[in-house]
Protein backbone atom coordinates (compact mmCIF):
# COMPACT_ATOMS: atom_id res chain seq x y z
CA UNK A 1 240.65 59.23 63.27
CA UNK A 2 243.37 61.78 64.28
CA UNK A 3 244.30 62.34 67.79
CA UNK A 4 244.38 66.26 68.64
CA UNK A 5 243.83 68.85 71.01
CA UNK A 6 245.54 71.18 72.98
CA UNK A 7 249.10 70.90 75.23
CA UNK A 8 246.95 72.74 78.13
CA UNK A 9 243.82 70.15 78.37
CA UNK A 10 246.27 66.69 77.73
CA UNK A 11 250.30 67.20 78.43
CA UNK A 12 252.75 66.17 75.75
CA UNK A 13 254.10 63.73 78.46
CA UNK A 14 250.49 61.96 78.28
CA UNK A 15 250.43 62.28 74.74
CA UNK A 16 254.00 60.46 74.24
CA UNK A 17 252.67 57.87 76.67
CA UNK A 18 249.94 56.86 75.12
CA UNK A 19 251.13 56.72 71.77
CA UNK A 20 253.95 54.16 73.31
CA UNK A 21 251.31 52.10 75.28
CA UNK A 22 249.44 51.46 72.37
CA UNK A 23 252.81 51.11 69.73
CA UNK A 24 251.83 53.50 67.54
CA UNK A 25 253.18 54.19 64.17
CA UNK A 26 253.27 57.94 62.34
CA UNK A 27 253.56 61.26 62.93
CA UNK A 28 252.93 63.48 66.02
CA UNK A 29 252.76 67.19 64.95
CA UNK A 30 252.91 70.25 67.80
CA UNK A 31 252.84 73.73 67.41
CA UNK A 32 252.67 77.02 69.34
CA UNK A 33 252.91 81.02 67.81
CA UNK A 34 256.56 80.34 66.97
CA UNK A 35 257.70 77.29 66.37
CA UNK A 36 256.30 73.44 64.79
CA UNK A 37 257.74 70.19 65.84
CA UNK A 38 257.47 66.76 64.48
CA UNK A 39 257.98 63.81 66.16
CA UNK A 40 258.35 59.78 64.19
CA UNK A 41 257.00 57.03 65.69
CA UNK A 42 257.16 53.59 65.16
CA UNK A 43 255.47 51.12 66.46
CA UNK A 44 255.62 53.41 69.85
CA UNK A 45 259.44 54.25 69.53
CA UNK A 46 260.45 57.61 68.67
CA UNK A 47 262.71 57.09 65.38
CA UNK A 48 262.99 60.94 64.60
CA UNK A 49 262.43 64.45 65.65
CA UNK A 50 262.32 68.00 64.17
CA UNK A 51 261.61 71.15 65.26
CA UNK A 52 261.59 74.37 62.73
CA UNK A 53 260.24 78.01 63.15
CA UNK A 54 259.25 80.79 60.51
CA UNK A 55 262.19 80.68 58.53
CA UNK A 56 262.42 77.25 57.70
CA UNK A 57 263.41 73.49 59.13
CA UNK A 58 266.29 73.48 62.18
CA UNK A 59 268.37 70.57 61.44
CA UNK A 60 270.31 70.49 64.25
CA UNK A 61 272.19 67.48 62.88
CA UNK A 62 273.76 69.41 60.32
CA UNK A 63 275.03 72.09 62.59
CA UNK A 64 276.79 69.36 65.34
CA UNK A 65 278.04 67.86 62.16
CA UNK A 66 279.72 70.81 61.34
CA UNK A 67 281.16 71.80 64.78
CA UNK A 68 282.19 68.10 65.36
CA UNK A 69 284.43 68.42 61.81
CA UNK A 70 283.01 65.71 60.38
CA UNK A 71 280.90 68.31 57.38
CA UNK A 72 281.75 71.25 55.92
CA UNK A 73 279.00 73.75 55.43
CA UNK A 74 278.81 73.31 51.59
CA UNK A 75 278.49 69.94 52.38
CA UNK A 76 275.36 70.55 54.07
CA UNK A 77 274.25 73.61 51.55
CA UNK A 78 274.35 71.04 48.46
CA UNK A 79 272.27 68.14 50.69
CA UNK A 80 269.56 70.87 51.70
CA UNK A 81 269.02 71.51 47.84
CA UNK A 82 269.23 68.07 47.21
CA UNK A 83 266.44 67.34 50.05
CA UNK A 84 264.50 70.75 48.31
CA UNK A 85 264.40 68.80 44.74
CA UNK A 86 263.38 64.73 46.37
CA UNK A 87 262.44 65.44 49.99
CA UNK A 88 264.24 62.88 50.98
CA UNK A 89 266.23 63.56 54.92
CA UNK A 90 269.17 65.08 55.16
CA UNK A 91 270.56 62.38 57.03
CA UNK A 92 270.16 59.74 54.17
CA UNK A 93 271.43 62.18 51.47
CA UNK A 94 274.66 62.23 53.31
CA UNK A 95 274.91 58.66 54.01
CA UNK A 96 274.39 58.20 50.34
CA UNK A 97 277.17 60.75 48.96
CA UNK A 98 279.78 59.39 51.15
CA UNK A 99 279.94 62.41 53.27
CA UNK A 100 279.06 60.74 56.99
CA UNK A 101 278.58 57.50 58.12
CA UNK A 102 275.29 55.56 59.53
CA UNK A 103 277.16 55.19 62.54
CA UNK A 104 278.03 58.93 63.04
CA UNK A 105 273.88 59.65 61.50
CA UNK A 106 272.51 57.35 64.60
CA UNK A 107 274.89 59.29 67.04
CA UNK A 108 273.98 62.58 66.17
CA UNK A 109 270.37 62.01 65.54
CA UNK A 110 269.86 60.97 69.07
CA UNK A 111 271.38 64.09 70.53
CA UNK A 112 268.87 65.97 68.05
CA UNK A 113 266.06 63.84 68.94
CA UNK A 114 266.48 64.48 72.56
CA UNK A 115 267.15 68.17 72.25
CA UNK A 116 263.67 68.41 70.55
CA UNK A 117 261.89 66.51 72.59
CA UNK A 118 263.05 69.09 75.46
CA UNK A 119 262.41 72.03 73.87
CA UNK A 120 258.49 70.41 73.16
CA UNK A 121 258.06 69.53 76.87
CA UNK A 122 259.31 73.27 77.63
CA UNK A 123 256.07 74.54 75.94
CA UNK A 124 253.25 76.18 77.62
CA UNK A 125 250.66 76.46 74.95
CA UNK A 126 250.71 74.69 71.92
CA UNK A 127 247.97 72.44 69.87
CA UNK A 128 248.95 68.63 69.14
CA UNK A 129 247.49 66.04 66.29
CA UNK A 130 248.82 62.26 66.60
CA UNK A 131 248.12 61.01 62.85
CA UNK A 132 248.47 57.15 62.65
CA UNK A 133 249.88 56.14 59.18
CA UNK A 134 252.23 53.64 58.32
CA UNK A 135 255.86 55.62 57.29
CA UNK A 136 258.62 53.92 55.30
CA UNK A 137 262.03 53.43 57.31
CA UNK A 138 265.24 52.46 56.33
CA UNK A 139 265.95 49.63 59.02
CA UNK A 140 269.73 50.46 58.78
CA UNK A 141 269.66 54.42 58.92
CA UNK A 142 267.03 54.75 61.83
CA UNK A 143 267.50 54.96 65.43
CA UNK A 144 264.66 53.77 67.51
CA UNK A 145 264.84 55.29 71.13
CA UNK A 146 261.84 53.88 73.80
CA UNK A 147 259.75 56.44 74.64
CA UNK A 148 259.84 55.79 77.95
CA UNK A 149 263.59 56.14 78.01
CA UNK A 150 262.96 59.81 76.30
CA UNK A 151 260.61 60.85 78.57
CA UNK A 152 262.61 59.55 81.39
CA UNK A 153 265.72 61.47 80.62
CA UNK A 154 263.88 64.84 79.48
CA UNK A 155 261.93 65.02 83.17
CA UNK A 156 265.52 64.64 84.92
CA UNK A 157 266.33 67.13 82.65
CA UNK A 158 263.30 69.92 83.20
CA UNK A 159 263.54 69.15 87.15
CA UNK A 160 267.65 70.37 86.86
CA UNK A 161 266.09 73.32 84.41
CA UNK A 162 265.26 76.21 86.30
CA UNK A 163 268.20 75.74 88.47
CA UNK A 164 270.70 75.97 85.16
CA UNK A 165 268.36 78.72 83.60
CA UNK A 166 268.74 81.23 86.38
CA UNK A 167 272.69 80.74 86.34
CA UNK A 168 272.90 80.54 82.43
CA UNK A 169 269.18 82.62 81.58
CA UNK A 170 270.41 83.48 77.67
CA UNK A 171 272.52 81.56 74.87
CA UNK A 172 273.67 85.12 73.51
CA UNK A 173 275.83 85.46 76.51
CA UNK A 174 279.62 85.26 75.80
CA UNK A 175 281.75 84.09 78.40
CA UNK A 176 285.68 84.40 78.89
CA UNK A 177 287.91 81.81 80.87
CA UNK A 178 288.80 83.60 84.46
CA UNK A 179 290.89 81.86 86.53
CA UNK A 180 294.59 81.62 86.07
CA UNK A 181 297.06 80.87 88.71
CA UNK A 182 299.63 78.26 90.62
CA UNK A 183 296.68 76.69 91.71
CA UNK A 184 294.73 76.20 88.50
CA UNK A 185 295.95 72.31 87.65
CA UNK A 186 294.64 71.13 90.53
CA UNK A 187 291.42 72.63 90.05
CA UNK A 188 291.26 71.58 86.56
CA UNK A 189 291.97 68.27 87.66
CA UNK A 190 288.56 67.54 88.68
CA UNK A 191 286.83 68.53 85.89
CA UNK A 192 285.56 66.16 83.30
CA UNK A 193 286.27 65.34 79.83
CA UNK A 194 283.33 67.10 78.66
CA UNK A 195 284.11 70.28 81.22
CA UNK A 196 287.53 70.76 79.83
CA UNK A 197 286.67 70.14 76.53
CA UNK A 198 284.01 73.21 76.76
CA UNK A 199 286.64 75.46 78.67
CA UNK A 200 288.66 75.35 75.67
CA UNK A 201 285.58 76.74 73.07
CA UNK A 202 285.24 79.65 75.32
CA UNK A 203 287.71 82.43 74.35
CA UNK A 204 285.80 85.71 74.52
CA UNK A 205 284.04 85.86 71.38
CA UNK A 206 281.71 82.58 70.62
CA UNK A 207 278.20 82.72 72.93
CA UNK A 208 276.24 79.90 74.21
CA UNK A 209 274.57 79.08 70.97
CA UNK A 210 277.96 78.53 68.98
CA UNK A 211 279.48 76.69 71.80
CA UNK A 212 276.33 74.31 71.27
CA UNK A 213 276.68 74.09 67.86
CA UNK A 214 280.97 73.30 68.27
CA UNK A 215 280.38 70.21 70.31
CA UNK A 216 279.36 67.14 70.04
CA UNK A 217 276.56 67.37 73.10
CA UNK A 218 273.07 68.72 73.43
CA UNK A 219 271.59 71.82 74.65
CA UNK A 220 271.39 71.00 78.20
CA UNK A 221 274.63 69.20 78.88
CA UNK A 222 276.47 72.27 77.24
CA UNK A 223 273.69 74.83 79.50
CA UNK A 224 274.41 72.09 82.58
CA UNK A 225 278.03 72.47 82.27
CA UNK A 226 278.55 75.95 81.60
CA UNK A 227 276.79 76.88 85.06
CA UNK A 228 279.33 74.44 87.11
CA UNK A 229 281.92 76.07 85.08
CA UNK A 230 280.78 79.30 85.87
CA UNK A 231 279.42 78.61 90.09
CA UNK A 232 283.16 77.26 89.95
CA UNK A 233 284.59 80.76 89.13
CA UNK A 234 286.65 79.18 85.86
CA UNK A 235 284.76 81.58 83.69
CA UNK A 236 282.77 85.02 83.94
CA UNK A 237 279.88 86.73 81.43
CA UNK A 238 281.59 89.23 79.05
CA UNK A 239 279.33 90.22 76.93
CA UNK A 240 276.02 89.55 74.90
CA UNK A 241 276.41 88.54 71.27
CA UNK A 242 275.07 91.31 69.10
CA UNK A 243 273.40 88.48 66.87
CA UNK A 244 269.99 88.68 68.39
CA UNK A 245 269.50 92.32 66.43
CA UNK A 246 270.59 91.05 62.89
CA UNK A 247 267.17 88.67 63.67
CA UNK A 248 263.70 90.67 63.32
CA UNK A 249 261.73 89.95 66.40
CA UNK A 250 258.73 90.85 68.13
CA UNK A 251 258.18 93.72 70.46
CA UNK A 252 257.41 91.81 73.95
CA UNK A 253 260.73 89.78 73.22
CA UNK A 254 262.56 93.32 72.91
CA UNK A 255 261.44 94.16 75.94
CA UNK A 256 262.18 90.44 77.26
CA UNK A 257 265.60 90.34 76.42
CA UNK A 258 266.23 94.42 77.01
CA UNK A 259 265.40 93.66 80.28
CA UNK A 260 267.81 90.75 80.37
CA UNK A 261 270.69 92.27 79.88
CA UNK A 262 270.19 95.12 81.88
CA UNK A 263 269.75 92.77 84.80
CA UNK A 264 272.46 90.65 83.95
CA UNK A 265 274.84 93.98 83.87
CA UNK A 266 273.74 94.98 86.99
CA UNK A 267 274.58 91.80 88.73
CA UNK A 268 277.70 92.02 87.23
CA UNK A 269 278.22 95.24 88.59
CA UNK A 270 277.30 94.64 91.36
CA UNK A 271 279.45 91.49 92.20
CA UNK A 272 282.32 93.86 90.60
CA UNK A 273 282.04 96.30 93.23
CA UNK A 274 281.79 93.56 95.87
CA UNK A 275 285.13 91.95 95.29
CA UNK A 276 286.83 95.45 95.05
CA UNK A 277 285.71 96.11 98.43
CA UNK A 278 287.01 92.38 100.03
CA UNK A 279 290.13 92.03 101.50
CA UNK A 280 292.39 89.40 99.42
CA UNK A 281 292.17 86.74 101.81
CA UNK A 282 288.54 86.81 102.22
CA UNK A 283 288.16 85.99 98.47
CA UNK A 284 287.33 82.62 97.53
CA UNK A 285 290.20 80.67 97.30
CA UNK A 286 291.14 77.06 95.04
CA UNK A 287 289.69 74.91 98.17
CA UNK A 288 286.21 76.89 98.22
CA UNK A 289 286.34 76.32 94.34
CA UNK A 290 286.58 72.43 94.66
CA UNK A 291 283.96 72.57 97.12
CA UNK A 292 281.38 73.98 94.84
CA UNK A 293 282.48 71.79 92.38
CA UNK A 294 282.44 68.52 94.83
CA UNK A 295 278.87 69.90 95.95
CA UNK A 296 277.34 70.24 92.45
CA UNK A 297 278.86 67.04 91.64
CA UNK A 298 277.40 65.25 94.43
CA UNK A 299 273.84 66.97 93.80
CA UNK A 300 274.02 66.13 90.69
CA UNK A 301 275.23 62.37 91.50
CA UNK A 302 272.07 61.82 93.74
CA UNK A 303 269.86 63.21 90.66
CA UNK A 304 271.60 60.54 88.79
CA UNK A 305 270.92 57.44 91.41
CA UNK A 306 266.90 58.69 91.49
CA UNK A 307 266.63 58.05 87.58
CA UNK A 308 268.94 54.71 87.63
CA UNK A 309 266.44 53.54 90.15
CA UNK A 310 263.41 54.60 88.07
CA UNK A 311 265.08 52.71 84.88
CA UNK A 312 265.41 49.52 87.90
CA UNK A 313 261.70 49.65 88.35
CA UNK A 314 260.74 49.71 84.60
CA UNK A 315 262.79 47.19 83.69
CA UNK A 316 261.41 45.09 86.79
CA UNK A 317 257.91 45.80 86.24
CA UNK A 318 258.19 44.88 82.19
CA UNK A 319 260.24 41.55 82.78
CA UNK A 320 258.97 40.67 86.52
CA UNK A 321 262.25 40.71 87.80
CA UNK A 322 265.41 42.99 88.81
CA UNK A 323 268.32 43.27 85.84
CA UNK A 324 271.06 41.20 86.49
CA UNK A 325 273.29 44.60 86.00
CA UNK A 326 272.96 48.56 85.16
CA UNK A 327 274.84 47.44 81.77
CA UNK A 328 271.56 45.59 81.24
CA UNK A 329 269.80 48.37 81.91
CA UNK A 330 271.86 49.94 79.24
CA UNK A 331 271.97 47.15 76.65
CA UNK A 332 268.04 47.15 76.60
CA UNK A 333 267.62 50.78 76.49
CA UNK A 334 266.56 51.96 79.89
CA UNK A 335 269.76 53.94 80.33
CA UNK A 336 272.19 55.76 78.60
CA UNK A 337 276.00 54.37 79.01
CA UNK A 338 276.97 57.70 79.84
CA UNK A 339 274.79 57.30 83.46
CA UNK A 340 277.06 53.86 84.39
CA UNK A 341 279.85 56.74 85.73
CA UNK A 342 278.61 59.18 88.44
CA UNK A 343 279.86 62.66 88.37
CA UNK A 344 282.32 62.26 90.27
CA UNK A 345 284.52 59.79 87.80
CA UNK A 346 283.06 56.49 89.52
CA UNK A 347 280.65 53.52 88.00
CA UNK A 348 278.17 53.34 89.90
CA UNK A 349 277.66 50.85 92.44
CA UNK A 350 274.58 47.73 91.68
CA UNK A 351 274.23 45.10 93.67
CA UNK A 352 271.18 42.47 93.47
CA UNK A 353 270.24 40.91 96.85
CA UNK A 354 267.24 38.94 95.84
CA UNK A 355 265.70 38.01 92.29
CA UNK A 356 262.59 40.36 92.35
CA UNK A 357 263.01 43.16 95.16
CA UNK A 358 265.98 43.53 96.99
CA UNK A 359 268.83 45.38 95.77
CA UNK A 360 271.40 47.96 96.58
CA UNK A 361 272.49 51.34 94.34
CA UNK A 362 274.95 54.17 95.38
CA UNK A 363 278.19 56.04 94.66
CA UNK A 364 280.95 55.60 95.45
CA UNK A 365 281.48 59.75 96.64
CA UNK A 366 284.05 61.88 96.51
CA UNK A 367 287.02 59.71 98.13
CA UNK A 368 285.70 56.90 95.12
CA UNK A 369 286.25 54.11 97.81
CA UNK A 370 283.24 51.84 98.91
CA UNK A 371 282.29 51.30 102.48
CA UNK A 372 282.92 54.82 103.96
CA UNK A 373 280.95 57.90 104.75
CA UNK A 374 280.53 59.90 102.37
CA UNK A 375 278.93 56.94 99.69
CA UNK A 376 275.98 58.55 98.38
CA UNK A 377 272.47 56.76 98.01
């Protein structure tokens, strides 16, 4: 018997939970007005993911494929008829023709796996079924991700959302790079890899959604660093892509995204007319820059440590004791290796006081030396 109902009676959170608790294997289908996802499970692991909308699948893979150079889109256009004649994933076809590796598959299908599962926890309406069916996997092309993991990461991620969505509200927005000046290497200094690397894809002409689609990253890390990027005064909103017209949509989203823009080019105007009006020295200057960014960093450090410590207590509570290390943590699947570096450039601090309870987790801070104030916890 088929599990289904609707988002608004039992959350997709629940729903993932359950199906992990009891190691499920098949296929969990959701859908709303616009869009259907489909999520693989086995044996309660999420293995796949999949979202499409009226026009057709959204193979994300493909596109950070693309943007990462490791496809070319004909590439991609001669797999997708190959997948129309044997059904077979897109991800095997390319394996099998030599065009990608597994290696580069498994990396790529996790960032598209996550992606999906954020967009599906985003909904507000929707219907669900759970169908349990055993489903044939290639044990060397899958990726298995816990559920609990997923979930983990997505509700960091939806807690940092509204924050990011009011700074960044639209991927049609094109931004330009803004600050220039003697003091611009040392701000640039403390960005990250992944900061600078962004920086460079915006040059007045690509929007959000092709900045996405250029790096190798999901949706929210690209949304997440765009708004420190852009609190941080390194780049400014130029325009709105004129995409969104070449795409028929309904009325109420006209009037959504009218609306929009016309308060996003007030606000602009607005802040325009303030800085004309401030005297020079009463702008911000490089050190109020690398405060916001210090702040952000720090807020965003502290996120970090609250999750890290909710991995701690899942991993104590499924093997009755505390890891011996946060590269446990990762090795086992609780965390990501990304979240062993704070975001300040610092691993992480783990120390293990007793076998079962007692332990110790901060960061280093902003100085990255241990033992002074400004350690965060």
């Amino acid at each position: 018997m088929a599990l289904e109902g609707s988002i608004k009676d039992f959350g997709l959170a629940d729903i993932f939970q359950l199906i992990s608790l009891q190691k499920k294997t098949g296929l969990l289908n959701i859908h709303n007005k616009e869009m259907t996802a489909t999520v693989t499970f086995n044996k309660g692991q999420i293995s796949y993911a999949v979202v499409e909308d009226k026009k057709g699948e959204i193979e994300k893979i493909g596109r950070l494929l693309i943007g990462a150079g490791k496809l070319k889109e004909k590439e991609i256009d001669e797999a997708i008829q190959i997948q129309g004649k044997t059904g077979e994933r897109i991800g095997k076809i390319l394996i099998d023709s030599g065009c990608i590796s597994r290696e580069d598959l498994k990396e790529y299908l996790s960032i598209q796996i996550k992606d999906v599962i954020f967009l599906m926890l985003r909904w507000r309406e929707g219907w669900y079924r759970f169908d349990s069916q055993e489903i044939e996997h290639n044990k060397e092309e899958q990726i298995l991700i816990p559920t609990d993991f997923i979930l983990m990461e997505c509700t960091r991620m939806l807690d940092e959302w509204p924050y990011i969505e009011s700074i960044i509200p639209s991927d049609d927005i094109i931004f330009s790079q803004s600050f220039e000046g003697e003091d611009a290497g040392a701000l640039f200094s403390s960005l990250s890899p992944g900061e600078l690397t962004i920086f460079n894809l915006i040059n007045g002409e690509r929007d959000v959604k092709k900045i996405i689609d250029h790096i190798q990253l999901g949706e929210f890390d690209v949304y997440k660093i765009l708004a420190t990027l852009k609190m941080s005064g390194l780049i400014t909103p130029k325009s709105i892509s004129s995409r969104v017209e070449e795409v028929p949509v309904s009325k109420g989203y006209e009037k959504k995204h009218l609306l929009t823009v016309l308060q996003f080019a007030i606000l602009t105007f607005i802040l325009s007319f303030i800085l004309l009006l401030l005297p020079i020295k009463e702008m911000v200057g490089i050190n109020d820059i690398m405060s916001i960014l210090e702040i952000m960093k720090v807020r965003d450090s502290r996120n970090e440590l609250f999750h890290i410590h909710k991995a701690i207590n899942y991993y104590r509570i499924s093997n009755g004791m505390l890891p011996d290390s946060l590269e446990l943590l990762q090795k086992e699947g609780y965390m990501k290796r990304g979240h062993l570096i704070d975001h300040l450039g610092s691993l992480f601090v783990y120390e293990k006081i007793s076998p079962i309870l007692d332990y110790r987790l901060y960061s280093k801070g902003v100085d990255k030396k241990l033992g002074t104030k400004d350690d965060i916890y």
